[in-house]
Structures are given as structure tokens and as C-alpha cells.
Protein backbone atom coordinates (compact mmCIF):
# COMPACT_ATOMS: atom_id res chain seq x y z
CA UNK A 1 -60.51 35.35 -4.11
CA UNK A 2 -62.47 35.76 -1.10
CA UNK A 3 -61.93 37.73 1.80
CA UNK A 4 -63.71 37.84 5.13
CA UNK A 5 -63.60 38.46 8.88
CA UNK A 6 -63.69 35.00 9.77
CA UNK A 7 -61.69 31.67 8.18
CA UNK A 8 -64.59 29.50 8.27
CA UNK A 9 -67.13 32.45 6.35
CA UNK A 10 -64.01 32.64 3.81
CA UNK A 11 -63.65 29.12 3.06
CA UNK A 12 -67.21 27.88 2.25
CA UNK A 13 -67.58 31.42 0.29
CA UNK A 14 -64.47 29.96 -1.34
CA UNK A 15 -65.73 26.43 -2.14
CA UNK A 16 -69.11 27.84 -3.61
CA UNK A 17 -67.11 29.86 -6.09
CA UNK A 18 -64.95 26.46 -6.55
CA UNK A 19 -68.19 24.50 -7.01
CA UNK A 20 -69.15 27.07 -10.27
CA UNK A 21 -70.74 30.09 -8.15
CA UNK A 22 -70.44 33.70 -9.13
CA UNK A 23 -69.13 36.50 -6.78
CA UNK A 24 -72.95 37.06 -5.45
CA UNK A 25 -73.21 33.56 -4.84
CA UNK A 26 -70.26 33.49 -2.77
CA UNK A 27 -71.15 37.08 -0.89
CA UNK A 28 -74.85 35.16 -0.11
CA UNK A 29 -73.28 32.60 1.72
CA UNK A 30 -70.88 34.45 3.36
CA UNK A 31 -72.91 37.27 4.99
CA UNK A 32 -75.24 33.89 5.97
CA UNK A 33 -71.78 31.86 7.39
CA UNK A 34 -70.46 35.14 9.15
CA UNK A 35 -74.22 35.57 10.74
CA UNK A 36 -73.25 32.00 12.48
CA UNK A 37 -69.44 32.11 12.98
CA UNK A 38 -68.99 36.08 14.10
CA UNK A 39 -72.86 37.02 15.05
CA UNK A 40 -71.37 39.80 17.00
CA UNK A 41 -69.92 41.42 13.56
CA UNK A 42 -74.35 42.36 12.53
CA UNK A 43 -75.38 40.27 9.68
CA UNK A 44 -78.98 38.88 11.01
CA UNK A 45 -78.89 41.10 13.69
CA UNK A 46 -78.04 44.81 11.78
CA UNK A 47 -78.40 45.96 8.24
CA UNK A 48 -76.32 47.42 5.50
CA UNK A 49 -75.82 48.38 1.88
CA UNK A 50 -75.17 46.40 -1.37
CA UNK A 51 -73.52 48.45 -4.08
CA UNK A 52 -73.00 45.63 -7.25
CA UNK A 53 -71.45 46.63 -10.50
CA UNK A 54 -72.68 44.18 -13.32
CA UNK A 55 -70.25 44.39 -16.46
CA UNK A 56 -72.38 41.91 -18.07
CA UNK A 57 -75.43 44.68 -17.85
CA UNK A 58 -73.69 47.69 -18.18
CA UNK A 59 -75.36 48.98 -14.86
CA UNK A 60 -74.47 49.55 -10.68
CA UNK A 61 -77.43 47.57 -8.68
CA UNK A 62 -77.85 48.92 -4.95
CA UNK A 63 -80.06 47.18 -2.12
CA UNK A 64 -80.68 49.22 0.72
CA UNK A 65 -81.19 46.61 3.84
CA UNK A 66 -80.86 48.90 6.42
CA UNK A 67 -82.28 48.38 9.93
CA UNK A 68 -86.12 49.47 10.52
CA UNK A 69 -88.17 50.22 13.21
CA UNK A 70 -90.81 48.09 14.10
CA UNK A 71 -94.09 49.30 13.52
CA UNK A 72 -95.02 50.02 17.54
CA UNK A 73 -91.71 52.53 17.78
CA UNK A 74 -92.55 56.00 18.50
CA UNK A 75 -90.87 59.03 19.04
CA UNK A 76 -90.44 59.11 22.81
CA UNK A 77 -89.89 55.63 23.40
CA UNK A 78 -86.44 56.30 25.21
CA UNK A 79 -87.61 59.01 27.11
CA UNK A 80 -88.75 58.85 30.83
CA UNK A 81 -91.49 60.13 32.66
CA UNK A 82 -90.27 63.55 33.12
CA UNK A 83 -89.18 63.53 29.60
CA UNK A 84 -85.22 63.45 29.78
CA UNK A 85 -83.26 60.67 27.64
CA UNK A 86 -83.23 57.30 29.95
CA UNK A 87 -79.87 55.35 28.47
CA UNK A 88 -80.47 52.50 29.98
CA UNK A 89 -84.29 51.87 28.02
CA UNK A 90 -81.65 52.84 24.41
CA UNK A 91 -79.59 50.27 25.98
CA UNK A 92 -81.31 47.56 27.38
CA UNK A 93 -85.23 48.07 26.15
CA UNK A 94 -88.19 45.81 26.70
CA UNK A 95 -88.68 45.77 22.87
CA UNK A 96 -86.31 45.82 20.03
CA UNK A 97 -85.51 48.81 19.00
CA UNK A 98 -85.01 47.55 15.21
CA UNK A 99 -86.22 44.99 13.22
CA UNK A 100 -82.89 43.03 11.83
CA UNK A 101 -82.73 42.87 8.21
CA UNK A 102 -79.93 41.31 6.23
CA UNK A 103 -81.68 38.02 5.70
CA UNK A 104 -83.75 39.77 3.40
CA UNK A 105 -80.97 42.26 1.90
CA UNK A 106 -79.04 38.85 0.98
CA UNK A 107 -82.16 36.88 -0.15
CA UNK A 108 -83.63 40.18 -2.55
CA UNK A 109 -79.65 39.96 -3.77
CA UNK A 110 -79.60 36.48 -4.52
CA UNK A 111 -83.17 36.46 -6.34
CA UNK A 112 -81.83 39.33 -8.48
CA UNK A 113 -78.07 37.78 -9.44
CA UNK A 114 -77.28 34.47 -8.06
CA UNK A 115 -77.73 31.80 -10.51
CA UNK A 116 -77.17 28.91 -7.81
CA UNK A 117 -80.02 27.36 -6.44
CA UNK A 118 -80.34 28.60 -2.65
CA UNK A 119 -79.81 25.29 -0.74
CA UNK A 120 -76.61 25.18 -2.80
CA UNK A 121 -75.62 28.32 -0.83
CA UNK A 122 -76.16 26.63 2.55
CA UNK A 123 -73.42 24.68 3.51
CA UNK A 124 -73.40 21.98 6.44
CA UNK A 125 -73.03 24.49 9.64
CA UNK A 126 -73.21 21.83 11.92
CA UNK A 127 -69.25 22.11 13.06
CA UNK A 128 -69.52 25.63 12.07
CA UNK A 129 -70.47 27.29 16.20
CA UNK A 130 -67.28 24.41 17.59
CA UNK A 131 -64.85 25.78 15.26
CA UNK A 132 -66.26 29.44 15.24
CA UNK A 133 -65.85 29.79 18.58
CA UNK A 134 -63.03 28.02 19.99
């Protein structure tokens, strides 16, 4: 069983369990297919946690993939001249105000479970943004 926010993430999650994948296979390529068919949900663009309970090795795995700041960042970036909070540089800044992360959260999860080979976990997206957004 798979379950996601979008049909299209769901079903090639499904098919790579079909194909032989294990459960982390399947979660790789769905946090990749929901970064294409719902961008709007995080995924490349925001950050998370990975809790993953292995029976097989009798332990509970987590990956912390949480969004950082980039190395320029400092303290009073938001702040204008007088020193009050300016929403609108929080909101609309000149720089990013994180550095988005899951692509690595999903790869250091795959390199430590997923016995598929990684281009196995990349299906053909090319009907993927037609069907994803109409």
C-alpha cells in the first residue's frame, strides 16, 4: 500500500514496490515524484524528518533534513534600518532565507536502506507536470 497527496506520486511509488522495491524505495521516489507533481506541498523546496523502524535490525533510524540557513544569514537580516521587523524582506527577500534540503534527506535515506539502484527510483516524469497539473 501506498498512500500520498497526489495520484501520480502514489502510483509510480506503487509500481516500484510492484517492480521488487522495499517501503524506502518506494518513499524515495515518492518524496522525488511529489517534488514534481505538488512542488507547492515542500519536498525540494522545505525539509523534514525521517523516523524508520527496521524489524530486520532491531533498531528506529532517524534523518534529520531540516531546512538550514545559508552560510551569509545573520541575525538581523529581516530587520530595517531603524531596527523594527520589515515583513515584507521575511516575505519576499533578495536571498533565500533557507537552503532546501530534502534531496539530500531522501538520498542519505536511500544510501542507508534502499537496495534498488537509484535510476531505478526515477521514473519517466516527462507526462508527469501535464497530468500533475491539469
Amino acid at each position: 500500500m501506498v498512500v500520498t497527496s497526489h495520484t501520480i506520486a502514489t502510483e509510480v511509488a506503487l509500481d516500484v514496490l510492484k517492480k521488487g522495491g522495499n517501503a524506502i524505495d518506494a518513499a524515495v521516489t515518492a518524496g522525488f515524484a511529489l517534488a514534481v507533481t505538488q512542488p507547492r506541498s515542500g519536498n525540494i523546496g522545505g525539509g523534514g524528518f525521517m523516523l524508520i523502524s527496521s524489524e530486520q535490525q532491531q533498531e528506529v533510524i532517524s534523518i534529520d533534513y531540516r531546512e538550514k540557513a545559508p552560510a551569509a544569514a545573520t541575525r538581523d537580516m529581516f530587520l530595517d534600518k531603524t531596527g523594527a521587523v520589515d515583513p515584507q524582506l521575511s516575505r519576499f527577500p533578495a536571498v533565500l532565507p533557507v537552503s532546501p534540503v530534502p534531496s539530500p534527506g531522501l538520498s542519505q535515506l536511500w544510501k542507508s536502506m534502499a537496495p534498488s539502484p537509484w535510476p531505478k527510483l526515477w521514473p519517466p516524469p516527462l507526462n508527469w507536470p501535464k497530468r500533475a497539473l491539469w
